[in-house]
Protein backbone atom coordinates (compact mmCIF):
# COMPACT_ATOMS: atom_id res chain seq x y z
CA UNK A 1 172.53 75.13 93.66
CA UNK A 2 175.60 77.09 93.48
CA UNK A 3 176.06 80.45 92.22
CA UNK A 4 177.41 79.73 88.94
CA UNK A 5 174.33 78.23 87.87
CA UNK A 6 173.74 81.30 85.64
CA UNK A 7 176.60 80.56 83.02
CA UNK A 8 176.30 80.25 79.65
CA UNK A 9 177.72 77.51 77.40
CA UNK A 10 180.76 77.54 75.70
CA UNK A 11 182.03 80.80 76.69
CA UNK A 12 185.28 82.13 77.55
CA UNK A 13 183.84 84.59 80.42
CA UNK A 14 180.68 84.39 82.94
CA UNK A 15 179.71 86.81 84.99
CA UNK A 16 178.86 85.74 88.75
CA UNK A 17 179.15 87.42 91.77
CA UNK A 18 179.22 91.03 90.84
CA UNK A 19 182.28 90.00 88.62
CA UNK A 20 183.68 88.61 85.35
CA UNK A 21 185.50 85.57 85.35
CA UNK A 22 187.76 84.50 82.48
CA UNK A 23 189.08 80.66 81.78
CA UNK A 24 192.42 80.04 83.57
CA UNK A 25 193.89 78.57 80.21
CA UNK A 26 196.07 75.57 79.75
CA UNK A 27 199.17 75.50 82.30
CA UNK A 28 197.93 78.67 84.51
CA UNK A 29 197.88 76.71 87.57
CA UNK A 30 200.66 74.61 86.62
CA UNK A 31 202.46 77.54 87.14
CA UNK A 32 201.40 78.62 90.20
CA UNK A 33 201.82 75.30 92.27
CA UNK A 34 203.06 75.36 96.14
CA UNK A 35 204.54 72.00 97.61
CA UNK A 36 203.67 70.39 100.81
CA UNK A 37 206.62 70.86 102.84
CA UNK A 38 205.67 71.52 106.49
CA UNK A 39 204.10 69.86 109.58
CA UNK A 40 202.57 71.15 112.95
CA UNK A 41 205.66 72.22 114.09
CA UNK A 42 207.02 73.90 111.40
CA UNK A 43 204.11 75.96 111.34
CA UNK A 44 204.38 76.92 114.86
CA UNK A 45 208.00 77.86 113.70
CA UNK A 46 206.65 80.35 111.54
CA UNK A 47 203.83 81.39 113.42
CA UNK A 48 206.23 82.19 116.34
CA UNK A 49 209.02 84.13 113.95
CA UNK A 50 206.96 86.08 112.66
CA UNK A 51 205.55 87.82 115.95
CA UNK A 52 209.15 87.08 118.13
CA UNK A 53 210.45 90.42 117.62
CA UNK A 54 207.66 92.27 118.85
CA UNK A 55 209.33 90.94 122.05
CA UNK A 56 212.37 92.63 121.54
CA UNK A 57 211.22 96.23 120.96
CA UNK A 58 207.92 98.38 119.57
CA UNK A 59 205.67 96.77 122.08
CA UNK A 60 207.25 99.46 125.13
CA UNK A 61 206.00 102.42 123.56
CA UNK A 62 202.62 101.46 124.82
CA UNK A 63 204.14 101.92 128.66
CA UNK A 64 204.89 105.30 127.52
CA UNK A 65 201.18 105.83 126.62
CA UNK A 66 199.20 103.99 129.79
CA UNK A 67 202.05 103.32 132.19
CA UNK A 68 203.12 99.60 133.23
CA UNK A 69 199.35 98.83 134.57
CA UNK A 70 197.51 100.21 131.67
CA UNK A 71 200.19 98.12 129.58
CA UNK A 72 198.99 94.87 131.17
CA UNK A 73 195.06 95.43 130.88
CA UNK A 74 195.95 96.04 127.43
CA UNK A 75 197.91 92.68 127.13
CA UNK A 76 195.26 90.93 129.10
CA UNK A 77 192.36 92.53 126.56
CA UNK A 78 194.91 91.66 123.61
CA UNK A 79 195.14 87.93 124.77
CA UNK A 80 191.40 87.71 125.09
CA UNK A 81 191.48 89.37 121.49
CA UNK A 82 193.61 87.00 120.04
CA UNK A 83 192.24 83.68 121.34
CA UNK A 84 188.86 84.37 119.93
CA UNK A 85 190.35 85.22 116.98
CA UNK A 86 192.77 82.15 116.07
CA UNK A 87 190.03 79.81 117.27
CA UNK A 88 187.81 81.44 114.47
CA UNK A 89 190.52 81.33 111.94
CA UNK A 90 191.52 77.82 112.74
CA UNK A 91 188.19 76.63 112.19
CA UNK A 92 187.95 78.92 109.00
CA UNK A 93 191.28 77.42 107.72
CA UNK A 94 190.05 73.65 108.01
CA UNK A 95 187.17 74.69 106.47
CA UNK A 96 188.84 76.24 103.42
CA UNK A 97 192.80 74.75 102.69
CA UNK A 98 193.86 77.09 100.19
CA UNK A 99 196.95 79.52 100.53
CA UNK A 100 194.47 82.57 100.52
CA UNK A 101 193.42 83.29 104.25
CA UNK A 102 191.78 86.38 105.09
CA UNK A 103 190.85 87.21 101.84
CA UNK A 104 189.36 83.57 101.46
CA UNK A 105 187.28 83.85 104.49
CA UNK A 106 186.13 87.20 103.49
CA UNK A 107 185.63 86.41 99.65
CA UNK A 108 183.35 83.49 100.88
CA UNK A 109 181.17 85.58 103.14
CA UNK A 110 181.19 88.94 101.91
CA UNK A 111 181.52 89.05 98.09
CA UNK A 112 184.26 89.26 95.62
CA UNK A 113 184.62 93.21 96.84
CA UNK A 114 185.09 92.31 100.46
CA UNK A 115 187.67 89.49 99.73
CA UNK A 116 189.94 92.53 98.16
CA UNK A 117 189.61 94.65 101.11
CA UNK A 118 190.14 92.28 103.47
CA UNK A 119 192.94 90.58 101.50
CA UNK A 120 194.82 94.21 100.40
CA UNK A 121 194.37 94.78 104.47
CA UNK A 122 196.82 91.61 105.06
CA UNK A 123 199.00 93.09 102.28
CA UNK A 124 199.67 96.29 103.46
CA UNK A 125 199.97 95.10 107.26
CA UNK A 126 202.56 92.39 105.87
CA UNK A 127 204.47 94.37 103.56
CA UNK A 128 204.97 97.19 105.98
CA UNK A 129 205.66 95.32 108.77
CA UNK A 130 208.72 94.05 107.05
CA UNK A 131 209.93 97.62 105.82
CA UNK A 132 209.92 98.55 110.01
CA UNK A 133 211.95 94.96 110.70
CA UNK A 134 214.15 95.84 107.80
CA UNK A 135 214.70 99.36 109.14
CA UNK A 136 215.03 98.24 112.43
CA UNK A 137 217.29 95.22 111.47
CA UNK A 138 220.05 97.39 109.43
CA UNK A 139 219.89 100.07 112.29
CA UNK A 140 221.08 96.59 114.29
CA UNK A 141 223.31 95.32 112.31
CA UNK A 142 224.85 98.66 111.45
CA UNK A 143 225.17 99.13 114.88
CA UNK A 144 227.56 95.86 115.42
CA UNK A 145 229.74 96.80 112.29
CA UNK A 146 230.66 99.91 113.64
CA UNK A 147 231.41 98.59 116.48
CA UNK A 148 233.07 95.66 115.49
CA UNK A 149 234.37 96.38 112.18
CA UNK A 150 234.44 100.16 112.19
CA UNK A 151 232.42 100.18 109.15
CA UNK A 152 229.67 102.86 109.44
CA UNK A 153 226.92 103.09 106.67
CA UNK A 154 224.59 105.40 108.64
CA UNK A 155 224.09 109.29 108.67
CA UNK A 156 227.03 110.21 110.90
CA UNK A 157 229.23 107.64 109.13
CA UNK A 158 228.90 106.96 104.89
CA UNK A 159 225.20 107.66 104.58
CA UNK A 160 224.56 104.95 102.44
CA UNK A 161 222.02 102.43 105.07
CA UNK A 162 220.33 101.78 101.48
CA UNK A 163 222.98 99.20 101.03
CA UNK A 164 222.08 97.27 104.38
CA UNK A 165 218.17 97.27 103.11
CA UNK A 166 219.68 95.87 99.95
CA UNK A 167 221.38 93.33 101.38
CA UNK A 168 218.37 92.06 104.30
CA UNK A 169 215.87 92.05 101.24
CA UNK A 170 218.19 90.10 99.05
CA UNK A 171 219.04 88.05 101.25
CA UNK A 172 215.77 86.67 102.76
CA UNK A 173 213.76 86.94 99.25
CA UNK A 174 216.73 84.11 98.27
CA UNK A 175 215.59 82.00 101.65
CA UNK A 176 211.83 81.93 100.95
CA UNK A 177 212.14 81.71 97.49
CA UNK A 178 214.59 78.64 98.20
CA UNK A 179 211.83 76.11 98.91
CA UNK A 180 209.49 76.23 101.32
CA UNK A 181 211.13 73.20 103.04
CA UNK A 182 214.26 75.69 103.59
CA UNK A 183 211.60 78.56 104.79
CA UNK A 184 210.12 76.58 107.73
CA UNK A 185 213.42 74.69 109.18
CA UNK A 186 215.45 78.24 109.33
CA UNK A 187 212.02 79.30 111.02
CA UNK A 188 212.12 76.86 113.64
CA UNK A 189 215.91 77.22 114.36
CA UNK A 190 215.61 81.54 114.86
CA UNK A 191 212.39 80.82 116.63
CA UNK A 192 214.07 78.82 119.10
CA UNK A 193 217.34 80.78 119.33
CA UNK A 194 214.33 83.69 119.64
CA UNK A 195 212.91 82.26 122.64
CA UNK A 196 216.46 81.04 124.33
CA UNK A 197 217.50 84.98 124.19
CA UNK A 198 213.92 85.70 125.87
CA UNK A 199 214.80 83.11 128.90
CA UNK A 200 218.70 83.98 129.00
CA UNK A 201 217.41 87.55 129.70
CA UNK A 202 214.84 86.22 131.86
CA UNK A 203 217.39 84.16 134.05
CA UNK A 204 219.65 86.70 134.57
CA UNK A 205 217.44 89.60 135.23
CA UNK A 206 216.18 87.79 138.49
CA UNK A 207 219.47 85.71 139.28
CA UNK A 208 221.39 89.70 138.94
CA UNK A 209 218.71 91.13 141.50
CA UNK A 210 218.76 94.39 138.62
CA UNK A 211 214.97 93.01 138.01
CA UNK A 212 213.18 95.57 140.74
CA UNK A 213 209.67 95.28 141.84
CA UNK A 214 209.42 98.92 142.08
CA UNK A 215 210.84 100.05 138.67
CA UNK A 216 207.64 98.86 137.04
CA UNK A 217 205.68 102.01 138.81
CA UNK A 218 208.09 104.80 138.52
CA UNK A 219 206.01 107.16 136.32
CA UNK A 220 204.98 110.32 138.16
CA UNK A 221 201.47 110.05 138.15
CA UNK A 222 199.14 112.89 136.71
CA UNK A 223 197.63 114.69 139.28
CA UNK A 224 194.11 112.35 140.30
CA UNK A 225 195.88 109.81 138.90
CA UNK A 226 197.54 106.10 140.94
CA UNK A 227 201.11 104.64 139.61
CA UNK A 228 198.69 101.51 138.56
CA UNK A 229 197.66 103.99 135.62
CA UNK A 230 199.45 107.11 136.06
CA UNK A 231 197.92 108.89 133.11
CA UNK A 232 194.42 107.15 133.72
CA UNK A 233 192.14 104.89 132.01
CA UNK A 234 191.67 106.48 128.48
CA UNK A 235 195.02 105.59 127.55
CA UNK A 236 194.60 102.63 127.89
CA UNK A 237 192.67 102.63 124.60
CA UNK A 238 196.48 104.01 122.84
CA UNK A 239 198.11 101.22 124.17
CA UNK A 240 196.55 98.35 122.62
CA UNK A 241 198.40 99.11 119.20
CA UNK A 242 201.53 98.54 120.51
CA UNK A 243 200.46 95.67 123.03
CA UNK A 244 199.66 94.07 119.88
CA UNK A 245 203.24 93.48 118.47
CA UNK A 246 203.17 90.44 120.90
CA UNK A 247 201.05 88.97 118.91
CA UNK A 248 201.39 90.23 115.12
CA UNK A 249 202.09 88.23 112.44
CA UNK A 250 200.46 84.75 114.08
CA UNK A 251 197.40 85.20 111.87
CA UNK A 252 199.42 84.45 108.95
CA UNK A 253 199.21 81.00 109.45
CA UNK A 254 195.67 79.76 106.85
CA UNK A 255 198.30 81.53 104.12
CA UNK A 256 200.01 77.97 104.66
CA UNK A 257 198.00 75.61 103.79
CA UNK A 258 199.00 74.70 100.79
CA UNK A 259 201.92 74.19 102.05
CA UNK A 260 200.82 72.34 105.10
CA UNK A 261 201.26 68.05 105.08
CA UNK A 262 197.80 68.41 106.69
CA UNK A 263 196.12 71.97 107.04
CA UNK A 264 192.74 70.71 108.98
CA UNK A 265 194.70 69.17 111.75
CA UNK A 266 197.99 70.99 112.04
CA UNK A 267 196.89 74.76 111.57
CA UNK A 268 194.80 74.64 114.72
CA UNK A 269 196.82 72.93 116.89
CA UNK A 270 200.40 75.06 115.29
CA UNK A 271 198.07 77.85 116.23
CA UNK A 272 197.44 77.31 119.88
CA UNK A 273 200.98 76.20 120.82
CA UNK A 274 202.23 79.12 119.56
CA UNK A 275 199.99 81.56 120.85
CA UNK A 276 200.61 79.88 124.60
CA UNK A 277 204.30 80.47 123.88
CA UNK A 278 203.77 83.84 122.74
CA UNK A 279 202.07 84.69 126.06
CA UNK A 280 204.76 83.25 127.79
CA UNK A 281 207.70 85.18 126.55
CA UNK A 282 205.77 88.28 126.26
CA UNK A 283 204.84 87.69 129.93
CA UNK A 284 208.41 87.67 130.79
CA UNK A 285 209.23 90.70 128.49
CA UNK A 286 206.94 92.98 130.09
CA UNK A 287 207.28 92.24 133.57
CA UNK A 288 211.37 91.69 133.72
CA UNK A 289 212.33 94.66 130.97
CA UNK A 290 209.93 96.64 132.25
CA UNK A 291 211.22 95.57 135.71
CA UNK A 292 215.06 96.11 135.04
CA UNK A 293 214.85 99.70 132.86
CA UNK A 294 212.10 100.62 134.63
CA UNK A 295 208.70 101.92 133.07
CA UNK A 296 209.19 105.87 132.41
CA UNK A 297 212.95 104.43 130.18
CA UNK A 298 211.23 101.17 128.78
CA UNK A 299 208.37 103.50 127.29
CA UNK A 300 210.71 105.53 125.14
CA UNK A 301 213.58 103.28 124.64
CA UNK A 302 214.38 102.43 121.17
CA UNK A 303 215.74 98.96 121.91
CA UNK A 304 214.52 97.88 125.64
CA UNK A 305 215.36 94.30 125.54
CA UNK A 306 218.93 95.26 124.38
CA UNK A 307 218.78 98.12 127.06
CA UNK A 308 217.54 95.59 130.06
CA UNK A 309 220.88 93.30 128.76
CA UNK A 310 223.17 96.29 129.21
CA UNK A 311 221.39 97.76 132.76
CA UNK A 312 222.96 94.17 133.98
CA UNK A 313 225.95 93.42 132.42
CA UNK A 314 227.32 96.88 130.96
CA UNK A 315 227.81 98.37 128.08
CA UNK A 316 231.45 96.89 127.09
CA UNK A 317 229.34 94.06 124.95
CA UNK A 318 226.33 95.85 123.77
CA UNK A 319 227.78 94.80 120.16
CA UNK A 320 227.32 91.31 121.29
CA UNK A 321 223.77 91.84 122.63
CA UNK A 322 222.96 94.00 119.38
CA UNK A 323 223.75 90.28 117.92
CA UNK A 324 221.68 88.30 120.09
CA UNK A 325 218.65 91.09 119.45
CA UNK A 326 218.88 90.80 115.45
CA UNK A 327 218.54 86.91 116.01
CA UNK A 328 214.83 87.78 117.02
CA UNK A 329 214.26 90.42 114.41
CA UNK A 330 215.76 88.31 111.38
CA UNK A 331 213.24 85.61 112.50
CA UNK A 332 210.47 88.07 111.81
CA UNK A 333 211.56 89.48 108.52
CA UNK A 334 211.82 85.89 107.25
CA UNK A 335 208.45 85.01 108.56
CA UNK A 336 206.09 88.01 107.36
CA UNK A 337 208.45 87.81 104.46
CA UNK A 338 206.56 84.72 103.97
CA UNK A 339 203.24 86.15 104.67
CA UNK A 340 202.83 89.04 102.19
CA UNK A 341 204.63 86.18 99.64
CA UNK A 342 201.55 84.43 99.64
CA UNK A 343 198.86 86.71 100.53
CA UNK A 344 200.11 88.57 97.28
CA UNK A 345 200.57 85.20 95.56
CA UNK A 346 196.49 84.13 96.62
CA UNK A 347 195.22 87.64 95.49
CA UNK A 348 197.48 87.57 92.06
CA UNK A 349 196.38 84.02 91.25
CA UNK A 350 192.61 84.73 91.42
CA UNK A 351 193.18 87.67 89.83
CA UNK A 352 192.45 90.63 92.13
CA UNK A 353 196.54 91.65 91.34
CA UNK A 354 198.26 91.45 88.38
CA UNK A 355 198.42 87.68 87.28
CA UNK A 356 201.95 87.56 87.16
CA UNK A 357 202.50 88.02 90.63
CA UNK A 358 201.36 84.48 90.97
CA UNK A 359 204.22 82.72 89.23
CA UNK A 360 206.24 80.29 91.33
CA UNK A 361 209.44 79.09 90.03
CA UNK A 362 210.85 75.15 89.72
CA UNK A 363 211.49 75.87 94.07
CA UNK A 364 207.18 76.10 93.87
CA UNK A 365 207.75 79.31 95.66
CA UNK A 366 205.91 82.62 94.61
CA UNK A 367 209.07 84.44 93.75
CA UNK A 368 207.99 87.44 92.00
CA UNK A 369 205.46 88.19 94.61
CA UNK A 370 208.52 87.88 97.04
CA UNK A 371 210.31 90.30 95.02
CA UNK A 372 207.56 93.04 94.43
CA UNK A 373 206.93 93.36 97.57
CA UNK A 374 210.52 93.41 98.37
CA UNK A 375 210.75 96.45 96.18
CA UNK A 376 208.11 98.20 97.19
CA UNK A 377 209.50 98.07 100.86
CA UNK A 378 212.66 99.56 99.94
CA UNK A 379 211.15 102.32 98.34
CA UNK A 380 209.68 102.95 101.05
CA UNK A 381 212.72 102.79 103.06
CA UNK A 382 214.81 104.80 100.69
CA UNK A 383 211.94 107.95 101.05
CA UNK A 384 212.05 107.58 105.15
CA UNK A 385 216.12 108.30 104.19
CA UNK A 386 215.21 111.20 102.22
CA UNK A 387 212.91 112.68 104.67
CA UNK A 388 215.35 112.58 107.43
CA UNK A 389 218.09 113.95 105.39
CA UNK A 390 215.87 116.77 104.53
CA UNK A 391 214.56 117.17 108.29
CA UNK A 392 215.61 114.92 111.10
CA UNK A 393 212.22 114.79 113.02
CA UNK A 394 210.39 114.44 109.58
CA UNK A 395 211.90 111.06 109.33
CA UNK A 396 211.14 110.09 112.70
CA UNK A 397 207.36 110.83 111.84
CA UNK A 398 207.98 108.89 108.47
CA UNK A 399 208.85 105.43 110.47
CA UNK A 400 206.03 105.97 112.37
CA UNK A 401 203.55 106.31 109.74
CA UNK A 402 204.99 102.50 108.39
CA UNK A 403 204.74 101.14 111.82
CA UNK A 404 201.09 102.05 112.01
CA UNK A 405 200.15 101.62 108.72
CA UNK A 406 200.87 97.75 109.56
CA UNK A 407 199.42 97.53 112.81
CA UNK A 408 196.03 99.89 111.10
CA UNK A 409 195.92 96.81 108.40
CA UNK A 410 196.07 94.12 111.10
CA UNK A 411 192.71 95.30 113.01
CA UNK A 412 191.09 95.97 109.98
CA UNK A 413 191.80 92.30 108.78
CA UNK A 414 191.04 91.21 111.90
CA UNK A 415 187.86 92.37 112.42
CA UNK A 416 186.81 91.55 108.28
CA UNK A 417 187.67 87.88 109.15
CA UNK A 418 185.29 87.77 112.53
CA UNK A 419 182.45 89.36 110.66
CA UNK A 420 183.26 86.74 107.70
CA UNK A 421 183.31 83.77 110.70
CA UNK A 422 179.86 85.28 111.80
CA UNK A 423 178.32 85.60 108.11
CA UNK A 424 179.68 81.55 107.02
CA UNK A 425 178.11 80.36 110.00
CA UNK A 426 175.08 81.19 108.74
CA UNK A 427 175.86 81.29 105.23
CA UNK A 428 177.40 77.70 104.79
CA UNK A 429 175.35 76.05 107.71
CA UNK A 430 176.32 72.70 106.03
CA UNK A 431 179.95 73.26 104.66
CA UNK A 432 182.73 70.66 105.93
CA UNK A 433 183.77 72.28 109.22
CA UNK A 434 186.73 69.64 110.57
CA UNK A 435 187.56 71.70 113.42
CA UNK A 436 185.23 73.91 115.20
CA UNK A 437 186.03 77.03 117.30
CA UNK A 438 185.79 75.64 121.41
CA UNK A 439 184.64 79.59 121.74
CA UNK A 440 181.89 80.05 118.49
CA UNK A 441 180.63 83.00 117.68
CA UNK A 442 180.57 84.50 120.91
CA UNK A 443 184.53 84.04 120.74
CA UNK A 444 184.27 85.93 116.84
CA UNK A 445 182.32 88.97 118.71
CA UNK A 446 184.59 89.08 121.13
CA UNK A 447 187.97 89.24 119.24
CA UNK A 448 185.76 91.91 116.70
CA UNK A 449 184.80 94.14 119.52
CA UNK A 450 188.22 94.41 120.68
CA UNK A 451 189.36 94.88 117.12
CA UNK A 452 187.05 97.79 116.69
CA UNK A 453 187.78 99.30 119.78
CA UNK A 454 191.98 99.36 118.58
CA UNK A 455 190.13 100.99 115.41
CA UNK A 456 188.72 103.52 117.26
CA UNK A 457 191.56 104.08 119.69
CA UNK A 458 193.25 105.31 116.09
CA UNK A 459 190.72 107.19 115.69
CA UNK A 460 190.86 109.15 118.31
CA UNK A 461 194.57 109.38 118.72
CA UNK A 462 196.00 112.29 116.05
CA UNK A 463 199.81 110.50 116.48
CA UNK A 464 198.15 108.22 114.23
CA UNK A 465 196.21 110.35 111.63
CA UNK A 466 198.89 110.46 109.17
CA UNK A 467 199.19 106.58 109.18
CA UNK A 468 194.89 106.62 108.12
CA UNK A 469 195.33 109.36 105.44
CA UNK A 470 198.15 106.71 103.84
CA UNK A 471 196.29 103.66 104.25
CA UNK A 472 193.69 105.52 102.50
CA UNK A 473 194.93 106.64 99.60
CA UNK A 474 196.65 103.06 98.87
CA UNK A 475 193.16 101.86 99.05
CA UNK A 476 191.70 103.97 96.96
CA UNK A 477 194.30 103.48 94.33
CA UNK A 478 193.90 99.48 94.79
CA UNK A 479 189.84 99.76 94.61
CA UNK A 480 189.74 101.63 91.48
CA UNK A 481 192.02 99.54 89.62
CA UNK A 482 189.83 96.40 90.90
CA UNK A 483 186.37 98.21 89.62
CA UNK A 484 187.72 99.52 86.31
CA UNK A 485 190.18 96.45 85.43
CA UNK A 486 190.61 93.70 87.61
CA UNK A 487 186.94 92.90 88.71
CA UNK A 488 186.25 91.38 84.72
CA UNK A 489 189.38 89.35 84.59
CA UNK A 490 189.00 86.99 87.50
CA UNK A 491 190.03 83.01 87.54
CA UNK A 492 188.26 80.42 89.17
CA UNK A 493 191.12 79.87 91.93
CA UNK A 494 190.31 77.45 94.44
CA UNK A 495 189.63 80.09 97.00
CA UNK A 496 186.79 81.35 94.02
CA UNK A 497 186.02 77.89 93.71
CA UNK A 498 185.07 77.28 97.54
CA UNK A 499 182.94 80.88 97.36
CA UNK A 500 180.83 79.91 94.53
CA UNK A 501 179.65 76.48 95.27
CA UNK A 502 178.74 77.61 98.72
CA UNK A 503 181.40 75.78 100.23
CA UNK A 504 181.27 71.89 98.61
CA UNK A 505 184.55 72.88 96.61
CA UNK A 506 186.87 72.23 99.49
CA UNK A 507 190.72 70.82 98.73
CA UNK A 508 192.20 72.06 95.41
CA UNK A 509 194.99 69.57 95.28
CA UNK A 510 192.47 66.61 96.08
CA UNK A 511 189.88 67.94 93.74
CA UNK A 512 191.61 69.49 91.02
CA UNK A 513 192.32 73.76 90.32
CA UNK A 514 189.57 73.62 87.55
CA UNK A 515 186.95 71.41 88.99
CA UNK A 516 184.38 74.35 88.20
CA UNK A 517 185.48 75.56 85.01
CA UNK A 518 182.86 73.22 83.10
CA UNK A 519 180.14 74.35 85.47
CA UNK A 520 180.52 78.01 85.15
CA UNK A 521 181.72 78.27 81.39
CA UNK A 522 180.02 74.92 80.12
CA UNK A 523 182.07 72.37 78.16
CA UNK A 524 183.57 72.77 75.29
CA UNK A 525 184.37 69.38 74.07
């Protein structure tokens, strides 16, 4: 028996679940459609664009933290992470095809209350990772103008860099709100250009001979300490943060699936291709950068893949490089772009947000959540302006606080959706599972333990205090409008659906967006 079994007849509400949900009314969901538009490898494509410029710079501050050899235990521990995690979410995505993702899983295992937390994780982790790729992409581009053009919107030149955020917003709200069709082709094409710049670098760093086996241990150690881990094994524990922008972002892919020609099948098998090609290039990005620069500059530099291209060929084309580096961070503003789209969209259209963030246009894209979110990371790039026009290092500290405000969302989703994998395993014994995780629950432990260790490495570090005391108030703000308003105006969405009849309510678009609507509010022929 489900858990709508206690509804009442004819009504226009029904509580269930600790919450209040209302009728959808005639043409909500008509309004709110997606359209099948990709297959496996388009979802690699945006699995891949959405992590690629992790490659390209963020990921070397860890160096500076735990030296090259604390670096790679973290990546090793961070690959470990992330394989027992997709396998879990893969199987959790074939389980459940509906655009909502973590907060699906979560909703399903944990209660309408743990579906919001879990789901307003992904949003903040989304949503602020594209304010730092928008930052980092009009610092970029602003960089080749000058150059190039002489045209100089930054602090030293017309102090207007508001423009540029204008413009990379604009512009990539227009291409995902363009079709999803549009949205996975131009992620395929940067994700390939992506990867070329990766090996191009690659090739010449060992072809040059400027790729030196003893530039990866030329930190001074600490006294006690070995050039393996010149500042010891703690530090380790600050490194995985940033060891983890080789990988963020490829958890966005269960937000497709409504857009997926065939989520059970291709969302698993997008998933493992690109996480061995993510290993791959960030294999050759922290051996060979690391390798060229060396590990004391990698660990500070602001732009080390950029920096390794100059160390061999000079600094007379750095514009040109500066090109061939905002290839790989366009990909990833498109692709998270996408991501907070539709984790917004999911949360709107069950109505954890406000409803009209849900709307998708005759494209069946979810514009306004596009645009929301769009505004909200300007904002937020407009006050980092502010601060460091006030005080210089204040706006330093600012960007910070956004960078780790998405990676302090990630491990918090992350470990929600392994204790959600855990809890429906025994929950929904007998729910449709097409594809299994190889590694089960012990890989769901696994990828949690490492998840709360990160968690706990913030924790401990105080660089990242001001990044918890942010993601803390947004919560607060977000739960108290969900327990005084929100949590009595839900819809049956399909991800509500699934929850509430303990998993039998499976495909929306095969079954129908109201196929519980009779059950929970009776009929009212």
């Amino acid at each position: 028996m489900s858990q709508a079994s206690n509804s009442t007849s004819r009504s226009e509400s029904a509580k269930v679940a600790g919450a209040t949900y209302t009728r959808a009314g005639d043409g909500y969901f008509e309004k709110r459609t997606l359209k099948r538009s990709a297959g496996v490898w388009g979802l690699w494509g945006l699995a891949v664009a959405a992590v690629i410029s992790g490659d390209f710079s963020g990921w070397n501050f860890g160096i500076d933290f735990a030296g090259f050899g604390g670096m790679l235990i973290a990546f090793v521990i961070l690959v470990a992470m992330y394989y027992g995690m997709i396998f879990s979410i893969g199987e959790m995505a074939a389980a459940m095809p509906h655009t909502g993702g973590a907060y699906s899983f979560a909703r399903s295992a944990m209660g309408p209350w743990g579906g919001l937390i879990t789901g307003a994780a992904e949003t903040i982790e989304y949503v602020a990772t594209t304010a730092v790729i928008v930052y980092f992409s009009a610092s970029y581009a602003n960089a080749i103008t000058s150059e190039l053009l002489g045209f100089d919107l930054s602090p030293s030149g017309a102090n207007m860099m508001w423009v540029w955020y204008v413009v990379l917003y604009l512009a990539f709200v227009l291409l995902n709100a363009s079709g999803a069709s549009i949205s996975f082709t131009f992620a395929i094409v940067v994700s390939i250009i992506s990867i070329g710049i990766i090996v191009v670098f690659s090739v010449m760093a060992v072809a040059s001979g400027a790729f030196q086996w003893g530039n990866l241990w030329d930190i001074v150690p600490d006294p006690g300490q070995t050039e393996f881990l010149p500042h010891g094994v703690l530090p380790i524990l600050f490194a995985l943060p940033f060891a983890m922008w080789f990988f963020l972002g490829i958890e966005e892919l269960p937000l497709a699936a409504e857009e997926s020609h065939n989520p059970v099948r291709d969302i698993p098998k997008a998933g493992f291709w690109a996480r061995g090609t993510l290993i791959v290039t960030g294999l050759l990005v922290l051996f060979l950068n690391t390798g060229v620069i060396g590990a004391e500059a990698t660990g500070v530099a602001g732009e080390p893949l950029l920096d390794g291209f100059r160390a061999i060929v000079g600094d007379e084309v750095a514009a040109v490089l500066a090109l061939l580096a905002l290839v790989g961070l366009l990909a990833s503003l498109q692709g998270i772009m996408f991501a907070y789209g539709r984790n917004m969209y999911s949360l709107s259209r069950a109505g954890y947000y406000p409803r009209f963030l849900s709307l998708t246009g005759k494209r069946q894209t979810p514009w306004v959540a596009l645009l929301v979110g769009a505004v909200i990371g300007f904002v937020a790039l407009v006050v980092l302006d502010l601060l460091a026009a006030v005080n210089e290092g204040a706006g330093a500290v600012a960007g910070a606080i956004v960078l780790n405000i998405a990676v302090w969302g990630a491990v918090l989703a992350y470990l929600l959706q392994m204790v959600s994998f855990i809890i429906l395993r025994r929950k929904f014994p007998n729910a449709s599972r097409p594809y299994r995780s190889p590694w089960g629950i012990p890989g769901a432990v696994i990828a949690a333990a490492i998840s709360a260790l990160i968690f706990v490495g913030f924790l401990l570090n105080p660089t990242f205090l001001p990044a918890i005391i942010a993601i803390g108030i947004v919560y607060v703000v977000i739960l108290i409008g969900f327990a005084l308003f929100f949590r009595h105006r839900l819809v049956l969405s399909p991800e509500e659906e699934y929850a509430l009849s303990g998993g039998t309510h499976g495909d929306p678009q095969a079954e129908g967006y109201d196929a519980m609507e009779t059950e929970v509010f009776g009929d009212t022929r």
